[in-house]
PDB file of N, CA and C in Angstrom:
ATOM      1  N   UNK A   1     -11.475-196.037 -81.770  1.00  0.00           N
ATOM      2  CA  UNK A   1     -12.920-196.066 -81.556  1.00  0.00           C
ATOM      3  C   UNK A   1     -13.222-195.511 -80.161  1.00  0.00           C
ATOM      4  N   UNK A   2     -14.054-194.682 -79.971  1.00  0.00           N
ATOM      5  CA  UNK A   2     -14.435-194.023 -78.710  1.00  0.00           C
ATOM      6  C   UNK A   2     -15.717-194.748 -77.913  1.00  0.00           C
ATOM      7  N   UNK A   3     -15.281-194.671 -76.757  1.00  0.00           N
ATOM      8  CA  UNK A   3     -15.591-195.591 -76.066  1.00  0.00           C
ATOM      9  C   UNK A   3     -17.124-194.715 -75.233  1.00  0.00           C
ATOM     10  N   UNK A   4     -18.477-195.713 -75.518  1.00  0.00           N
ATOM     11  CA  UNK A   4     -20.006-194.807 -74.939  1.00  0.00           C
ATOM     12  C   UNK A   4     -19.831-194.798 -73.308  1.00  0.00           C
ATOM     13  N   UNK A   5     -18.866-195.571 -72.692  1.00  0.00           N
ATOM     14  CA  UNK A   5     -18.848-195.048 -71.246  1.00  0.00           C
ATOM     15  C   UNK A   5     -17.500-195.211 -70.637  1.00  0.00           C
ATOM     16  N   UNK A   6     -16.733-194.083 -71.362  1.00  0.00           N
ATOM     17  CA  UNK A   6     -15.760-193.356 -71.059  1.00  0.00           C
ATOM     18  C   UNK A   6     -17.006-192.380 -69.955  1.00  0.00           C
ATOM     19  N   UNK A   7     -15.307-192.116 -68.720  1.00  0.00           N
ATOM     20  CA  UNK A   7     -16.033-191.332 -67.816  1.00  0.00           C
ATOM     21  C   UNK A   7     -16.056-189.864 -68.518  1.00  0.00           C
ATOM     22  N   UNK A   8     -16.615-188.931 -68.326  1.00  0.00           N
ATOM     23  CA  UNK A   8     -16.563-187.983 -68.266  1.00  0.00           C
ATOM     24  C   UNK A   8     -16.487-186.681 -67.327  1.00  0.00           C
ATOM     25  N   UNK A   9     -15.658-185.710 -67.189  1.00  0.00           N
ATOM     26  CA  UNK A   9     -14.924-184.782 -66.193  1.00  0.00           C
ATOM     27  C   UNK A   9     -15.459-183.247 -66.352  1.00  0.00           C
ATOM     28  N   UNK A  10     -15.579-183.101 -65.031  1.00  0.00           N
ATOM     29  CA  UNK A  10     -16.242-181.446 -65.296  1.00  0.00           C
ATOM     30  C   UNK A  10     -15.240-180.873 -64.835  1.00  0.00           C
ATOM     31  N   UNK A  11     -15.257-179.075 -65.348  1.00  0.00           N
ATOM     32  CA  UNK A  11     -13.626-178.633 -65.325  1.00  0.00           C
ATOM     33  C   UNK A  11     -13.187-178.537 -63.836  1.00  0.00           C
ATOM     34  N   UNK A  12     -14.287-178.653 -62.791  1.00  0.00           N
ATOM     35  CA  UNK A  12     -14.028-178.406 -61.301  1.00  0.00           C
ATOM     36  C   UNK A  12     -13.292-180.320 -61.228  1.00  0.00           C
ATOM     37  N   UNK A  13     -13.769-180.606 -61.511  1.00  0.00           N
ATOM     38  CA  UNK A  13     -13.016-182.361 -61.604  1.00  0.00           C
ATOM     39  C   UNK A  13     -11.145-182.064 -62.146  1.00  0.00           C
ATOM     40  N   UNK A  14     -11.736-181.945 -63.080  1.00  0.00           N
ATOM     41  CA  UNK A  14     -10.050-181.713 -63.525  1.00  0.00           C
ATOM     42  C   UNK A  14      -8.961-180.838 -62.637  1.00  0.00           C
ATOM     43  N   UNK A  15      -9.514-178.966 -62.485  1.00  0.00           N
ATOM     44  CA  UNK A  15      -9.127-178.492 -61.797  1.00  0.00           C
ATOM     45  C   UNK A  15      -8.717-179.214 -60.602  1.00  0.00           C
ATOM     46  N   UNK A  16      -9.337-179.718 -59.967  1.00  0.00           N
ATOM     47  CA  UNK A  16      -8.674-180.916 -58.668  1.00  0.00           C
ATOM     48  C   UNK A  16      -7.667-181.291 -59.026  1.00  0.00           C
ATOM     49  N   UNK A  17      -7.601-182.551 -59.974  1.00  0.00           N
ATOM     50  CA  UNK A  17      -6.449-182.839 -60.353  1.00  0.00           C
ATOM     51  C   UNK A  17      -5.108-182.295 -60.505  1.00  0.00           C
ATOM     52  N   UNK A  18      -5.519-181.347 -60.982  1.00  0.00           N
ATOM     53  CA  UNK A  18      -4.037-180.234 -61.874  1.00  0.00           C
ATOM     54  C   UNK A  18      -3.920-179.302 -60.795  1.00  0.00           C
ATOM     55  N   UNK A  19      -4.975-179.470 -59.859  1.00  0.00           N
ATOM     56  CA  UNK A  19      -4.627-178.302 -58.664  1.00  0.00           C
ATOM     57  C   UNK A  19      -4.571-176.723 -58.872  1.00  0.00           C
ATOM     58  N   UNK A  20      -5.429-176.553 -60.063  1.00  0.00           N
ATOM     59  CA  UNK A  20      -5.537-174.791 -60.835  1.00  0.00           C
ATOM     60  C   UNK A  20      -7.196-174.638 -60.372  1.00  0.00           C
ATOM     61  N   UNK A  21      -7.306-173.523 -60.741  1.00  0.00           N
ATOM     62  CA  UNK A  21      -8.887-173.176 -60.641  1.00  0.00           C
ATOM     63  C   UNK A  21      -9.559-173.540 -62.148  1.00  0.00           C
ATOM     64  N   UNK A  22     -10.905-174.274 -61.989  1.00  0.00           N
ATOM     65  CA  UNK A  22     -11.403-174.683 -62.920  1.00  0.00           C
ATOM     66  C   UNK A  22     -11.278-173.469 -64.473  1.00  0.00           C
ATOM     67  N   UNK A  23     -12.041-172.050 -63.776  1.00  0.00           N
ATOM     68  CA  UNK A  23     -11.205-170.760 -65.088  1.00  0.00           C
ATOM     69  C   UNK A  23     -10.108-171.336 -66.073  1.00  0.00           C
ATOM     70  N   UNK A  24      -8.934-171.717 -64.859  1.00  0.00           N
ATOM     71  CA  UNK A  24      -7.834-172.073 -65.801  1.00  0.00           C
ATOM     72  C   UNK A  24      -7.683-173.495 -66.779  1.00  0.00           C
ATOM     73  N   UNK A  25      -9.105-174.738 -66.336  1.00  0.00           N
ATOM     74  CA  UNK A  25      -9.451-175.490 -67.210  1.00  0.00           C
ATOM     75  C   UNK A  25      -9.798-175.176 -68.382  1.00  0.00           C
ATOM     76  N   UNK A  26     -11.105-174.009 -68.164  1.00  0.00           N
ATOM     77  CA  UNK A  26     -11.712-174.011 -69.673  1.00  0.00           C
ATOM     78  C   UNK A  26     -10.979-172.958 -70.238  1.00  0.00           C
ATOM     79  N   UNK A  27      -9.888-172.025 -69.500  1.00  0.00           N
ATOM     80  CA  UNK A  27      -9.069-171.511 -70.731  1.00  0.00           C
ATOM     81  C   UNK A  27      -8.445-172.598 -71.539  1.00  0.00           C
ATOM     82  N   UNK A  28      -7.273-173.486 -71.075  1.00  0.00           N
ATOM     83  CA  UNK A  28      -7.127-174.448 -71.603  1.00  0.00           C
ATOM     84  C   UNK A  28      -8.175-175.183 -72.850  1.00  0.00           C
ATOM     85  N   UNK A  29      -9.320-174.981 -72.545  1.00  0.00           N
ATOM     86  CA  UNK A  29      -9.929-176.192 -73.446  1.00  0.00           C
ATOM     87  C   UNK A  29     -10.009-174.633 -75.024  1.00  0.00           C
ATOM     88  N   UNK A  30      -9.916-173.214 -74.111  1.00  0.00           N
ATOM     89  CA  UNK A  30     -10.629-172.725 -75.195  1.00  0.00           C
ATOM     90  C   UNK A  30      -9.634-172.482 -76.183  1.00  0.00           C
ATOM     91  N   UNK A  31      -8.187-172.384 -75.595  1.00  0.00           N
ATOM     92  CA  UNK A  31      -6.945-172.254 -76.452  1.00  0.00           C
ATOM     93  C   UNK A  31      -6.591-173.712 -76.847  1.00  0.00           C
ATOM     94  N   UNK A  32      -7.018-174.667 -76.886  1.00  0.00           N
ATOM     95  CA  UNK A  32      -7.080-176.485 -77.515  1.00  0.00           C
ATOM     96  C   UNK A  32      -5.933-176.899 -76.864  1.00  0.00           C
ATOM     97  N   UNK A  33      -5.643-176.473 -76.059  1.00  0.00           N
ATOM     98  CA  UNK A  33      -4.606-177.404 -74.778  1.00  0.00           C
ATOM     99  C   UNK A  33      -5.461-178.582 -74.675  1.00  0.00           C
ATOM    100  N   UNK A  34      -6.336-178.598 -74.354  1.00  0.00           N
ATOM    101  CA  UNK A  34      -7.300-180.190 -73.747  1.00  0.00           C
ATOM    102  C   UNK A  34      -8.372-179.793 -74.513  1.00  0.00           C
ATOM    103  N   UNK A  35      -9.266-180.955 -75.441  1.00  0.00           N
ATOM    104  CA  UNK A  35     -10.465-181.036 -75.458  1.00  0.00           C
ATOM    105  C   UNK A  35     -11.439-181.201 -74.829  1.00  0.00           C
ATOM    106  N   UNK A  36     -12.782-180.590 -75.335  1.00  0.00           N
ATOM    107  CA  UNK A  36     -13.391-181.181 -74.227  1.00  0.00           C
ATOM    108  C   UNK A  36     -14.515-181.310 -75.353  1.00  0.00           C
ATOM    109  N   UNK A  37     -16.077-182.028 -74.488  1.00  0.00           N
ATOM    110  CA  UNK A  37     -17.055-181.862 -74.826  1.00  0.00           C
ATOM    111  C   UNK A  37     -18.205-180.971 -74.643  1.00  0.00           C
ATOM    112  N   UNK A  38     -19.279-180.652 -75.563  1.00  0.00           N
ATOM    113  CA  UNK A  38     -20.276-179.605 -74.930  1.00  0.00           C
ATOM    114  C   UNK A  38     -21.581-180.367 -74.822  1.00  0.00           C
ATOM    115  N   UNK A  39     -22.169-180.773 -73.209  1.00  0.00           N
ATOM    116  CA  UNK A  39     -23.355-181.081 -73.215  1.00  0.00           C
ATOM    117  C   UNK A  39     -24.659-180.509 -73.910  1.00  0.00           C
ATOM    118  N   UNK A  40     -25.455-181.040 -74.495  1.00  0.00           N
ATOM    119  CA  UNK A  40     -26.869-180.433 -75.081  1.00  0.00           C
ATOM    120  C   UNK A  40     -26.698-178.846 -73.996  1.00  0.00           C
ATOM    121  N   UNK A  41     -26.893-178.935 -72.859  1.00  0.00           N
ATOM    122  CA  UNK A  41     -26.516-177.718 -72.237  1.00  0.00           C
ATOM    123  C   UNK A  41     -25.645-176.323 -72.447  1.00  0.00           C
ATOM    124  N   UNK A  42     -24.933-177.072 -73.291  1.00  0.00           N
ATOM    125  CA  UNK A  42     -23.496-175.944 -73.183  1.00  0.00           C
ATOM    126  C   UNK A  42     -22.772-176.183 -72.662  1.00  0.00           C
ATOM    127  N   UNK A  43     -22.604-176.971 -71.710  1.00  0.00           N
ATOM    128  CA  UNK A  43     -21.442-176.938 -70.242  1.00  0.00           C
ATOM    129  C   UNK A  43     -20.327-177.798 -70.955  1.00  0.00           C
ATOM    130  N   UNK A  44     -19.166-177.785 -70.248  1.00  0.00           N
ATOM    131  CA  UNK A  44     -17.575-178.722 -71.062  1.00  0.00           C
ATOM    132  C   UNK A  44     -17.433-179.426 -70.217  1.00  0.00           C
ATOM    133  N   UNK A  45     -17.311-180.801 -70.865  1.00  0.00           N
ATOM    134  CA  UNK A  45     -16.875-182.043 -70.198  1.00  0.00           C
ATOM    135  C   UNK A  45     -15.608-182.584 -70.941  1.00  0.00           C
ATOM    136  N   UNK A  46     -14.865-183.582 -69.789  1.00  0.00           N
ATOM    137  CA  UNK A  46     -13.179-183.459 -70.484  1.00  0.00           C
ATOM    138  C   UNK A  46     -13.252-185.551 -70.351  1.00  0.00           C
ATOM    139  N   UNK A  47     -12.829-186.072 -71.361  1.00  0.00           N
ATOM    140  CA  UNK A  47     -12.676-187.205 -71.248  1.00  0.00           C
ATOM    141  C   UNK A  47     -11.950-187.876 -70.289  1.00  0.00           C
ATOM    142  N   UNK A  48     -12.077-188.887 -69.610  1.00  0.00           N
ATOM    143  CA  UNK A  48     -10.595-188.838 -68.170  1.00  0.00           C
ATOM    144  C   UNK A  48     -10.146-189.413 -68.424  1.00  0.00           C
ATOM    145  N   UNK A  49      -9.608-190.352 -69.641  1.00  0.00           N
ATOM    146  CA  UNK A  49      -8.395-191.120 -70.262  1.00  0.00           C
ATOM    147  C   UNK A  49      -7.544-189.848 -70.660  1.00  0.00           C
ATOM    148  N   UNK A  50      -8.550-189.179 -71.105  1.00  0.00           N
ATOM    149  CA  UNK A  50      -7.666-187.943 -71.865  1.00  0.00           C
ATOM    150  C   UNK A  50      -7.070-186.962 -70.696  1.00  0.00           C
ATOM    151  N   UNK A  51      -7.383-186.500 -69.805  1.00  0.00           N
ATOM    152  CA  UNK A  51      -7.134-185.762 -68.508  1.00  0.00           C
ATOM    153  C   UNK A  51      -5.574-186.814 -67.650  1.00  0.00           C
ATOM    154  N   UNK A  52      -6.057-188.034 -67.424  1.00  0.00           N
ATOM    155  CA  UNK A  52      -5.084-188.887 -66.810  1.00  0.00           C
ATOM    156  C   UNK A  52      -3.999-189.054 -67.616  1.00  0.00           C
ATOM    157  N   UNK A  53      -3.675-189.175 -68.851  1.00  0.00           N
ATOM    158  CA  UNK A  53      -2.677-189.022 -70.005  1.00  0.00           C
ATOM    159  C   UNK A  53      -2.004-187.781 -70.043  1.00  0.00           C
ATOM    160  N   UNK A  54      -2.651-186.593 -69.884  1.00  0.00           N
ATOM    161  CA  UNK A  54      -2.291-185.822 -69.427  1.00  0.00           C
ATOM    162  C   UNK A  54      -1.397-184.828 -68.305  1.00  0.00           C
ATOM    163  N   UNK A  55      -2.121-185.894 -67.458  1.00  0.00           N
ATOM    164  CA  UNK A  55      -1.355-185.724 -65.839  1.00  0.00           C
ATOM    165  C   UNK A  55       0.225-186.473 -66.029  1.00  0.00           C
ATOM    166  N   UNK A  56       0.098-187.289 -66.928  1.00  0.00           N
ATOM    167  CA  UNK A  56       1.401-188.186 -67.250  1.00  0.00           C
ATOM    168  C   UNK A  56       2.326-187.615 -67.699  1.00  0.00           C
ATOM    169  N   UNK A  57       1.800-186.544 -68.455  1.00  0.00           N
ATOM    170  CA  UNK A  57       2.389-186.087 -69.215  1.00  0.00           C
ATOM    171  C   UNK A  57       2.825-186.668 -70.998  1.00  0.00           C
ATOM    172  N   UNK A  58       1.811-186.882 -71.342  1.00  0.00           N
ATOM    173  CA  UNK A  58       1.625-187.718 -72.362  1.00  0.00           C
ATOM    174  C   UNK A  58       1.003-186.889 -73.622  1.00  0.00           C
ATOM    175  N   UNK A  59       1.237-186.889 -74.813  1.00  0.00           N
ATOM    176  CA  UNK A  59       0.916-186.225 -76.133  1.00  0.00           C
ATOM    177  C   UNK A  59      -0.111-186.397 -75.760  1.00  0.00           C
ATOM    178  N   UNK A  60      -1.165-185.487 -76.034  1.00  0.00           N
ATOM    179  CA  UNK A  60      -2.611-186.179 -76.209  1.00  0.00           C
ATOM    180  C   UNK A  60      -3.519-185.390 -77.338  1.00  0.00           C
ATOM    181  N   UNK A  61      -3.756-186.223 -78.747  1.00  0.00           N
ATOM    182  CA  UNK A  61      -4.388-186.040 -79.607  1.00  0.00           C
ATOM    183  C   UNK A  61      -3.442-184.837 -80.438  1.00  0.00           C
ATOM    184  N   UNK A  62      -2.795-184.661 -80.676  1.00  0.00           N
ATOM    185  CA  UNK A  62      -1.341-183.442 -81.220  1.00  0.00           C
ATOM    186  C   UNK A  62      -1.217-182.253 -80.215  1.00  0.00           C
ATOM    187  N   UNK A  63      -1.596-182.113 -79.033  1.00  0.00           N
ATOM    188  CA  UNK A  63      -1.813-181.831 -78.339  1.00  0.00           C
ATOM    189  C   UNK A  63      -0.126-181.485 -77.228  1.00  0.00           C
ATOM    190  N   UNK A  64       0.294-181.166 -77.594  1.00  0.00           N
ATOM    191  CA  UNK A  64       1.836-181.618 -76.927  1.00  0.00           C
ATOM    192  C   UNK A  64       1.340-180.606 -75.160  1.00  0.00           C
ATOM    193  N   UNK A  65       1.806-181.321 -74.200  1.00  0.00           N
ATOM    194  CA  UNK A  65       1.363-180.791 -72.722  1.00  0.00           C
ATOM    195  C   UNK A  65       3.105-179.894 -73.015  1.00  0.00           C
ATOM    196  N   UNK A  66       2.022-178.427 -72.173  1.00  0.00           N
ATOM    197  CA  UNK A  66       3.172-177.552 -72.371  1.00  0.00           C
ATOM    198  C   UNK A  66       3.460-176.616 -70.855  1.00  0.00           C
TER     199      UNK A  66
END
C-alpha cells in the first residue's frame, strides 16, 4: 500500500545523492532504472524510500541497480 506522505524527490535531490547530474537522473527514470512520478505539471518526482533503497543497493520494484 503506498503511502499519501511518502516524501517526494526532485531529480536535482536525487542527483545529490548519487552525486551525477540531475540529466543523468531522468535518463535513468526514462530507460526504467528508477521510477518516478509526473506532477499535474509534467515535472518527475522520485519516491525517497525508493531512491534510499537504492543507494543501498537494493532491488527496487524488478528493477535490479546496475
Amino acid at each position: 500500500m503506498e503511502s499519501r506522505s511518502e516524501r517526494l524527490l526532485t531529480p536535482g535531490e536525487v542527483a545529490a545523492l548519487f552525486r551525477v547530474d540531475p540529466k543523468t537522473v531522468t535518463r535513468w527514470a526514462a530507460a526504467g532504472r528508477i521510477s518516478s512520478i509526473r506532477t499535474p505539471g509534467g515535472h518527475r518526482r522520485f519516491r525517497e524510500s525508493e531512491v534510499r533503497a537504492l543507494l543501498r543497493g537494493e532491488e527496487v520494484a524488478g528493477n535490479p541497480v546496475q
